[in-house]
N, C-alpha and C. Protein backbone atom coordinates (compact mmCIF):
# COMPACT_ATOMS: atom_id res chain seq x y z
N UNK A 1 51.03 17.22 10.02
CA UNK A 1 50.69 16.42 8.86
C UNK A 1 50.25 17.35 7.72
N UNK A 2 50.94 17.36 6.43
CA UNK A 2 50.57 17.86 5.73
C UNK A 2 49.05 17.20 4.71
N UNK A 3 48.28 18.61 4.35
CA UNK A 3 47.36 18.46 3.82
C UNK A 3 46.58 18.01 3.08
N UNK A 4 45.83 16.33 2.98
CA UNK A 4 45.88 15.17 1.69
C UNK A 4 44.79 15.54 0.74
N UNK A 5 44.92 15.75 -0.45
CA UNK A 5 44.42 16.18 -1.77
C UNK A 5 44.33 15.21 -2.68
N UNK A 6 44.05 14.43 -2.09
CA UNK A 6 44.02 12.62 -3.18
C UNK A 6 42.50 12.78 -3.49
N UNK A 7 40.78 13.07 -2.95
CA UNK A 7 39.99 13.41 -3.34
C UNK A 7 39.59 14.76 -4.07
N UNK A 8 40.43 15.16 -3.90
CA UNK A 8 40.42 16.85 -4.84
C UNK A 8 40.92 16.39 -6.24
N UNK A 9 42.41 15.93 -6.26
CA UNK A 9 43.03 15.72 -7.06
C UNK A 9 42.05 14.66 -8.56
N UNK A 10 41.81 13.55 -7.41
CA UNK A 10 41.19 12.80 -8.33
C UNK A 10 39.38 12.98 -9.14
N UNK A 11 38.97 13.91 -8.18
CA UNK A 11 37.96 14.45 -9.20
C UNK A 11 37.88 15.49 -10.40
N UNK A 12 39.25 16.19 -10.05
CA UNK A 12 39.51 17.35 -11.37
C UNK A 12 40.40 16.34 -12.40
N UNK A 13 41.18 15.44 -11.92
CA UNK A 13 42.07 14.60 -13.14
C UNK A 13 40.28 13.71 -14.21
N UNK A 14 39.13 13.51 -13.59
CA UNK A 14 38.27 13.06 -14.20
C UNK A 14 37.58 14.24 -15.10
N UNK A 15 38.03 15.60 -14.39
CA UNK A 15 37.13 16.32 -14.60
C UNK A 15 37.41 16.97 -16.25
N UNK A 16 38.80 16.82 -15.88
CA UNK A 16 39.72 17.61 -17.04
C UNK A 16 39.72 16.21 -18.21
N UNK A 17 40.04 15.46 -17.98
CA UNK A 17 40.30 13.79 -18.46
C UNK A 17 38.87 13.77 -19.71
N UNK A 18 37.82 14.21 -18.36
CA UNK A 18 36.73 14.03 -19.57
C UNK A 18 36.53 15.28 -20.87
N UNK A 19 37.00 16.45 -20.11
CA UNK A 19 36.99 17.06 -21.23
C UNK A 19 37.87 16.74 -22.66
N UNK A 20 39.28 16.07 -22.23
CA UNK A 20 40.44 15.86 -23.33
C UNK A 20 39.89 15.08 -24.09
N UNK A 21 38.86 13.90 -23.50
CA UNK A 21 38.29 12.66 -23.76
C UNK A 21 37.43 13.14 -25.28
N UNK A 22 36.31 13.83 -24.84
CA UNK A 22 35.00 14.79 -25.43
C UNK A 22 36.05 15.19 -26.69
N UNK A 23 36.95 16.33 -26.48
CA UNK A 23 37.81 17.00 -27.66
C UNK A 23 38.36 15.62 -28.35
N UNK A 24 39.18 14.69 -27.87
CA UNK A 24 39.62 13.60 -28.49
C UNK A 24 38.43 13.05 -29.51
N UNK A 25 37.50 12.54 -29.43
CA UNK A 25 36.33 12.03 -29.93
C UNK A 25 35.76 13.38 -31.14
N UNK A 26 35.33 14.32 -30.70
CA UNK A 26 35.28 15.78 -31.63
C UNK A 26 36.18 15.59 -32.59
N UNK A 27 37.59 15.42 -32.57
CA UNK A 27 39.03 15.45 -33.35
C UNK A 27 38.56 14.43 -34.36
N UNK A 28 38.94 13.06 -33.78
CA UNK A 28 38.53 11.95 -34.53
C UNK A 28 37.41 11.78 -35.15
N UNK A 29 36.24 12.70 -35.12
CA UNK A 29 34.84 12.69 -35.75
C UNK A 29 34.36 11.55 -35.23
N UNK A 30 34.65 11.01 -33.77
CA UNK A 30 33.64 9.80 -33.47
C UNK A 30 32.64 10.30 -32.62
N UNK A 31 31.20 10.76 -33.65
CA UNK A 31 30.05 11.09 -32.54
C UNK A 31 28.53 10.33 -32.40
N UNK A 32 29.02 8.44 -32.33
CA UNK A 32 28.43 7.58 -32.00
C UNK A 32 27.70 7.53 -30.86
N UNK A 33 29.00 8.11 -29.88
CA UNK A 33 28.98 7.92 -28.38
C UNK A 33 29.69 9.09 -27.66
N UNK A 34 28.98 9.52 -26.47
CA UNK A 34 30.15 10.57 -25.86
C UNK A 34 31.03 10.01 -24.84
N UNK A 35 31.72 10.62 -23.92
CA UNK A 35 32.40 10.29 -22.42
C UNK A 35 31.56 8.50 -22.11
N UNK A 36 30.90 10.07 -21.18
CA UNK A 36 30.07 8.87 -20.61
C UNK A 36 29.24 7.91 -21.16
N UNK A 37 28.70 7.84 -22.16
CA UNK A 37 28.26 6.55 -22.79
C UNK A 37 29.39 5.68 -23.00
N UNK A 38 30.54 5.69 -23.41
CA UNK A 38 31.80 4.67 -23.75
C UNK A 38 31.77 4.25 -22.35
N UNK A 39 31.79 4.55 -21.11
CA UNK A 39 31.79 3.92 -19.73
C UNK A 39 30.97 2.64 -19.83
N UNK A 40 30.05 3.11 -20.09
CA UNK A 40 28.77 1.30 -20.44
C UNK A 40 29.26 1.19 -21.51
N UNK A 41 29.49 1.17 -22.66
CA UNK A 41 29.97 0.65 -23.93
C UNK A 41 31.32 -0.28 -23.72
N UNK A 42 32.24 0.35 -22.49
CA UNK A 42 33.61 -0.02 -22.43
C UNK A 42 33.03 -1.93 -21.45
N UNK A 43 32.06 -1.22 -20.33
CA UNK A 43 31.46 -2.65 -19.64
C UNK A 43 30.62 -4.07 -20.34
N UNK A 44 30.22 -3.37 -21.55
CA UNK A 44 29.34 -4.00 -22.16
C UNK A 44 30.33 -4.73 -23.18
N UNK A 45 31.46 -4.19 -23.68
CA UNK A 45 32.04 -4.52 -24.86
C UNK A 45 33.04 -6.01 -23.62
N UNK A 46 33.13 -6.22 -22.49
CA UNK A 46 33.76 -6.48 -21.63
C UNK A 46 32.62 -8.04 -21.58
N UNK A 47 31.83 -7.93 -20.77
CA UNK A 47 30.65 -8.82 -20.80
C UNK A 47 28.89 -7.67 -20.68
N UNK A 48 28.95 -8.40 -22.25
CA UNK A 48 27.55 -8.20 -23.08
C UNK A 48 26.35 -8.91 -22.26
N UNK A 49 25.04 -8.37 -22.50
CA UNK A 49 24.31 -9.07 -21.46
C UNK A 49 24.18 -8.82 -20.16
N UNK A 50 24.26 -8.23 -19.43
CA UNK A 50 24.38 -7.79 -18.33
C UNK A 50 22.92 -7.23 -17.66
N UNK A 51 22.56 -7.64 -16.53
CA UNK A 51 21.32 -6.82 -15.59
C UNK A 51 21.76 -5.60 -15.88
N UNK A 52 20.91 -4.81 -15.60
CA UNK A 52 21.22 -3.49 -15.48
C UNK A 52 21.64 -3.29 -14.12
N UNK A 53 21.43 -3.44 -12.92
CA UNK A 53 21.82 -3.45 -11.85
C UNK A 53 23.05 -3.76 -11.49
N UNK A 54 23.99 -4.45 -12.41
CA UNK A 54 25.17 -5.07 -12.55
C UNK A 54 25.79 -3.84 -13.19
N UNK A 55 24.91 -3.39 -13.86
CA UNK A 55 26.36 -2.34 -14.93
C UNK A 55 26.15 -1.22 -14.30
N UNK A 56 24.84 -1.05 -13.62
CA UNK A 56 25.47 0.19 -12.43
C UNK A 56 26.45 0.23 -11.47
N UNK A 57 27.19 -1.03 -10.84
CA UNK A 57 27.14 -1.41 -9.81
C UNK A 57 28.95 -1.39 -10.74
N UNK A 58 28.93 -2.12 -11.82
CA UNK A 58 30.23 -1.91 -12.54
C UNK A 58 30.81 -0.44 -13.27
N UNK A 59 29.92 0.88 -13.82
CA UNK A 59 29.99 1.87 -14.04
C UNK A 59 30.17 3.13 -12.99
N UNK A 60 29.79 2.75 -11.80
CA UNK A 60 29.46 3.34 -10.75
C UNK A 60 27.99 4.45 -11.36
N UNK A 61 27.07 4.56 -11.86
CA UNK A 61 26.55 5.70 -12.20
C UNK A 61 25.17 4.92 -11.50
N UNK A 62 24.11 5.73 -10.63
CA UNK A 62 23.30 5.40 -9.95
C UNK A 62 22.15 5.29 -11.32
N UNK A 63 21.40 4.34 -10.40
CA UNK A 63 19.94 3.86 -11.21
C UNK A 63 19.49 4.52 -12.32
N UNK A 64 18.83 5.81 -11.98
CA UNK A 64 18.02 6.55 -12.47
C UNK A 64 18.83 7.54 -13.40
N UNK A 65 20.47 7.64 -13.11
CA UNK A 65 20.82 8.18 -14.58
C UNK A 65 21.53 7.30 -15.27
N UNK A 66 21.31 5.92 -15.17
CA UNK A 66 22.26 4.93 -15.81
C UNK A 66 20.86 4.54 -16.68
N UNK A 67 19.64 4.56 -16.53
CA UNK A 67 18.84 4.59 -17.11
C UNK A 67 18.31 5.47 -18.28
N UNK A 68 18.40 6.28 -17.50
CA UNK A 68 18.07 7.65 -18.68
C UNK A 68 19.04 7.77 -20.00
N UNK A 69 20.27 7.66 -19.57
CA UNK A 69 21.45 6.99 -20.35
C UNK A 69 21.14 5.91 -21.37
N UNK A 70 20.57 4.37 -20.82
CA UNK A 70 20.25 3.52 -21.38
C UNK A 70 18.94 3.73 -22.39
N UNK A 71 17.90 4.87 -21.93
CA UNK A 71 17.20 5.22 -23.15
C UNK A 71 17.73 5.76 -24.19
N UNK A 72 18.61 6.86 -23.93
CA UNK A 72 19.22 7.56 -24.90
C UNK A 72 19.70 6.46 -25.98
N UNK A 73 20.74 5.42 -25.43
CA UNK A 73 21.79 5.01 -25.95
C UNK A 73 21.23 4.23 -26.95
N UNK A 74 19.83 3.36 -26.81
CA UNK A 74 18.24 2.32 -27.40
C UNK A 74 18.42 3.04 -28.36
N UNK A 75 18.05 4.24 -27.89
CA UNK A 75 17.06 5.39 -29.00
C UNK A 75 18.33 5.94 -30.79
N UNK A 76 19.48 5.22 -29.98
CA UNK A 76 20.64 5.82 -30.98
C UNK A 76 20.82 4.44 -31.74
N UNK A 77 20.79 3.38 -30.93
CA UNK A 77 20.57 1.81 -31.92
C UNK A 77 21.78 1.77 -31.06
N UNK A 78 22.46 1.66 -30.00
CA UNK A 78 23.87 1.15 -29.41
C UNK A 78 23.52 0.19 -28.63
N UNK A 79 22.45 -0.07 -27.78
CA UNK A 79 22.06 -0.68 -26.84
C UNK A 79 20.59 -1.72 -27.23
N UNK A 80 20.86 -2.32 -27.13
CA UNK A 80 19.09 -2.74 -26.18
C UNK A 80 18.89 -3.52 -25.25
N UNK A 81 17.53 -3.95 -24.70
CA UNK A 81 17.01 -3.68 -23.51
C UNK A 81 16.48 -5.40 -23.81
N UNK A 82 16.77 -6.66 -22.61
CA UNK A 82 16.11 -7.83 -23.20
C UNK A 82 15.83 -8.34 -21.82
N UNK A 83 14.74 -8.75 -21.65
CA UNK A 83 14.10 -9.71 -20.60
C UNK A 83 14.53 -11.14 -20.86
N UNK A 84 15.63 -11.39 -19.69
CA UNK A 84 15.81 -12.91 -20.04
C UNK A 84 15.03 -13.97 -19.96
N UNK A 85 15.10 -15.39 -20.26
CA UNK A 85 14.26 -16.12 -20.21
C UNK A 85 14.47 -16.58 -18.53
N UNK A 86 15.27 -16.95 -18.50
CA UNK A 86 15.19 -17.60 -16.95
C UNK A 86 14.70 -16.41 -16.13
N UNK A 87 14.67 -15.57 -15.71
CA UNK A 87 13.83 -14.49 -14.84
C UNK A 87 13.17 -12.91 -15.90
N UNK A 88 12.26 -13.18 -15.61
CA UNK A 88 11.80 -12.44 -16.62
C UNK A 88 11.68 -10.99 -16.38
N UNK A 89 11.54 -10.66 -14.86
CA UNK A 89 11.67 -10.01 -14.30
C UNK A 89 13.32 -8.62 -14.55
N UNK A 90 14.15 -9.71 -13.93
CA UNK A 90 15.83 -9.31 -14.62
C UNK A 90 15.81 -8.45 -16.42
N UNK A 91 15.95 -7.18 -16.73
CA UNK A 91 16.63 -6.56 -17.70
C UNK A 91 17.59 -6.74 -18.02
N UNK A 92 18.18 -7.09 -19.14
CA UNK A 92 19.30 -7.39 -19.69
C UNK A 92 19.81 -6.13 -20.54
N UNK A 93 21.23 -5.84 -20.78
CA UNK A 93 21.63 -4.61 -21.69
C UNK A 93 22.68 -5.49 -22.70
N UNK A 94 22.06 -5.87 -23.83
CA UNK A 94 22.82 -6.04 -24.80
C UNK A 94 23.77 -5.03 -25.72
N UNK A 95 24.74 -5.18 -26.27
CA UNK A 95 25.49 -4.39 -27.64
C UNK A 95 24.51 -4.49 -29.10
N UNK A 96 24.22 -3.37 -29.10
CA UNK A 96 23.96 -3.87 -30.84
C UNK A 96 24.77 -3.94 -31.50
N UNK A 97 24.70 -4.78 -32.95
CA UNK A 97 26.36 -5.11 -34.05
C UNK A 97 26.95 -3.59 -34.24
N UNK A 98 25.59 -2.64 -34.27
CA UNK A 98 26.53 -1.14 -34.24
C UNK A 98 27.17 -1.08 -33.59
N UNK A 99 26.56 -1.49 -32.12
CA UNK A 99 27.84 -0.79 -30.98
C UNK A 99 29.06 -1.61 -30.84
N UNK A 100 28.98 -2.82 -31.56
CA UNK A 100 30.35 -3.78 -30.96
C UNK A 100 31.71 -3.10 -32.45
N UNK A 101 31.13 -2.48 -33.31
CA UNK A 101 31.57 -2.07 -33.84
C UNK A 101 32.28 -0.61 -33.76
N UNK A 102 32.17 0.15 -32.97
CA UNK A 102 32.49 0.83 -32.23
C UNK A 102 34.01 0.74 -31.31
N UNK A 103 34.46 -0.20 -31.05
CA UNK A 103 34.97 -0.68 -30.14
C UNK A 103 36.45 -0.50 -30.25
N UNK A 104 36.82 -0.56 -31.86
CA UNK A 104 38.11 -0.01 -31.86
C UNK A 104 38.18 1.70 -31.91
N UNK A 105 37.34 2.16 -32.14
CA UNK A 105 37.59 3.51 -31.72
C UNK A 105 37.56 4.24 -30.75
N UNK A 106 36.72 3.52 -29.87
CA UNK A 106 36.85 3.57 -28.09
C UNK A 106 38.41 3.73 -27.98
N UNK A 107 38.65 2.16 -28.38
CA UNK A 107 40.51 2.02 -27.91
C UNK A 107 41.11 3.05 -28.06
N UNK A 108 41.20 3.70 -29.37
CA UNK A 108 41.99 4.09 -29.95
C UNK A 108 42.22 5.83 -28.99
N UNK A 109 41.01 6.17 -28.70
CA UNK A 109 41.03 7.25 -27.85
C UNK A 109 41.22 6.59 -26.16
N UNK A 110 40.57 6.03 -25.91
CA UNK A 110 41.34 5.70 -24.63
C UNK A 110 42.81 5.39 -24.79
N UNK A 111 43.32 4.75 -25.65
CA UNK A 111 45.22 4.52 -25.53
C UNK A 111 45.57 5.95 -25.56
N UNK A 112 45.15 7.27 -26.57
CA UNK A 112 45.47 8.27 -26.54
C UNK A 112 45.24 9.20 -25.15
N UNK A 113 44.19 9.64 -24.55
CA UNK A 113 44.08 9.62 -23.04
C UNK A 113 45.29 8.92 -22.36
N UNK A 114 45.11 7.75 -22.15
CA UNK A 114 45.94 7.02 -21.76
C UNK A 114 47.95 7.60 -22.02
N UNK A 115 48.00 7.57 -22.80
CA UNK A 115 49.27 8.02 -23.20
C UNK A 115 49.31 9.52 -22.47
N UNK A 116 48.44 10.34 -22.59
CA UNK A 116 48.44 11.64 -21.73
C UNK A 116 48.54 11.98 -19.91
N UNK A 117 47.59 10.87 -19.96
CA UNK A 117 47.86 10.56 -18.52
C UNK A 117 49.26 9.77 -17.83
N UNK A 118 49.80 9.32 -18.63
CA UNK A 118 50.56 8.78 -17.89
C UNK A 118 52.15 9.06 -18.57
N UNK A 119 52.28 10.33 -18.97
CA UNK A 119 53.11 10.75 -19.51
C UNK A 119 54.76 10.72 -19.24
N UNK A 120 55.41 10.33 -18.60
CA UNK A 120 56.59 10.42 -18.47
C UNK A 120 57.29 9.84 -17.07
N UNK A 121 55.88 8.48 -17.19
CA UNK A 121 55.97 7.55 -15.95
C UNK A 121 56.34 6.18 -16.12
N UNK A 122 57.19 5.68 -15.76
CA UNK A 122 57.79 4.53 -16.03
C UNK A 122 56.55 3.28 -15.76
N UNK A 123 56.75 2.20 -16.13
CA UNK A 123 55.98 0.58 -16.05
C UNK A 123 55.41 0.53 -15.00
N UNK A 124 56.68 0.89 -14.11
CA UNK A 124 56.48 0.12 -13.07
C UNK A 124 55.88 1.00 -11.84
N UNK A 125 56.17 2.65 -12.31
CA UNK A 125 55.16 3.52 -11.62
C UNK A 125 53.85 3.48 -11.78
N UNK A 126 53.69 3.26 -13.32
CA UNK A 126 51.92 3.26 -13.51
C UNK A 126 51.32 1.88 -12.92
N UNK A 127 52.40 0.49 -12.89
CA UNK A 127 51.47 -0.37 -11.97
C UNK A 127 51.54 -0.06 -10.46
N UNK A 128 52.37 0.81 -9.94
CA UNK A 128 52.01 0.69 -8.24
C UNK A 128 50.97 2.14 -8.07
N UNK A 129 51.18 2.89 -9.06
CA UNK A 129 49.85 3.87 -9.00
C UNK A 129 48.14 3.11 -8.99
N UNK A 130 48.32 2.47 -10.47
CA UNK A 130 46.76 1.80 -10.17
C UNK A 130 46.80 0.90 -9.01
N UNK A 131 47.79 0.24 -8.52
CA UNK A 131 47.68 -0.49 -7.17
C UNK A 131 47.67 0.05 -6.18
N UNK A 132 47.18 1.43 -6.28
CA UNK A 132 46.62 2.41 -5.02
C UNK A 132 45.83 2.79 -5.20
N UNK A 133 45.24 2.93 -6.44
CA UNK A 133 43.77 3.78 -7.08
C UNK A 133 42.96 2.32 -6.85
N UNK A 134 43.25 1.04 -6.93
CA UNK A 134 42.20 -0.07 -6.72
C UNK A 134 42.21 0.03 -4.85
N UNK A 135 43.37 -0.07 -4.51
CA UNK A 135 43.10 0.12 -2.79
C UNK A 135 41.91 1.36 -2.29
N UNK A 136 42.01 2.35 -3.06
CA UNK A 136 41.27 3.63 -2.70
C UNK A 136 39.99 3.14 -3.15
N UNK A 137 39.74 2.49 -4.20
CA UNK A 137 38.31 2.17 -4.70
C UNK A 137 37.80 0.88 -3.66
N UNK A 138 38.81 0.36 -2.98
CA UNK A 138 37.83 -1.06 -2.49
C UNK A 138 37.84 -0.09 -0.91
N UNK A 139 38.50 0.49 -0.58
CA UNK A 139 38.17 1.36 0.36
C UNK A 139 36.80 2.13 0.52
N UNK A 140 36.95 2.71 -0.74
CA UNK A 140 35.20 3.41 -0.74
C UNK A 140 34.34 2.73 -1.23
N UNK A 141 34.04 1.48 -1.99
CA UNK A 141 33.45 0.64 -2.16
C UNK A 141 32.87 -0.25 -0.71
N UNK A 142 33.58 -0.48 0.17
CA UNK A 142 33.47 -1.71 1.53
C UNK A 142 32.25 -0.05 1.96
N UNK A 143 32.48 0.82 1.63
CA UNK A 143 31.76 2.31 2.52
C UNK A 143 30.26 2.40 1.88
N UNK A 144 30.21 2.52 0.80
CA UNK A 144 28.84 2.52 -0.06
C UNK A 144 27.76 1.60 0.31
């Protein structure tokens, strides 16, 4: 059996991805947000409002740096932080009008990414690819 490189592979395609990502954003002069902040920006712009426990759980990024994150992001005016009424307990992560504003320039670099990544792959390859990258994720997801 030859040697499977599907976890190698897919942490340097993030690894490199994020750097093109970073330069893409640098290029375009969008320095609202970096990489990883557009990850919660991309969830939030998706459904606003959210526990925080939810957008970890949707970002994959654990507690304590999805937090530290979420101060940063307050502290820049992209985010804030709301105790709902029905449990008061529950944190909420709203968009501020800054950040929903934001949103086409997200796109605009993700379609570009996007276009890089998937360079010279037909329709119907890039849907049975992500229909292995979601199998691999509910795989390690049922594991977590």
């Amino acid at each position: 059996m030859t040697e499977r490189q599907g976890g190698f592979l897919i942490t340097r395609i993030k690894q490199v991805g994020g750097r093109i990502f970073e330069r893409i954003l640098a290029q375009k002069n969008i320095d609202a947000f970096n990489g990883s902040q557009g990850r919660i920006l991309y969830i939030l712009w998706q459904k606003d409002g959210i526990p925080i426990s939810e957008l970890s759980k949707e970002t994959g990024l654990a507690m304590t740096t999805l937090t530290s994150m979420i101060d940063r992001m307050e502290a820049a005016g992209l985010v804030r932080r709301d105790r709902g009424d029905a449990d008061r307990r529950k944190i909420l992560i709203y968009l501020t009008d800054t950040a929903k504003t934001l949103q086409g320039d997200y796109d605009a670099v993700s379609e570009e990414i996007s276009d890089i990544y998937y360079k010279g792959f037909s329709d119907e390859e890039v849907r049975q690819f992500e229909g292995y990258l979601r199998r691999i994720l509910a795989n390690v997801e049922e594991r977590n």
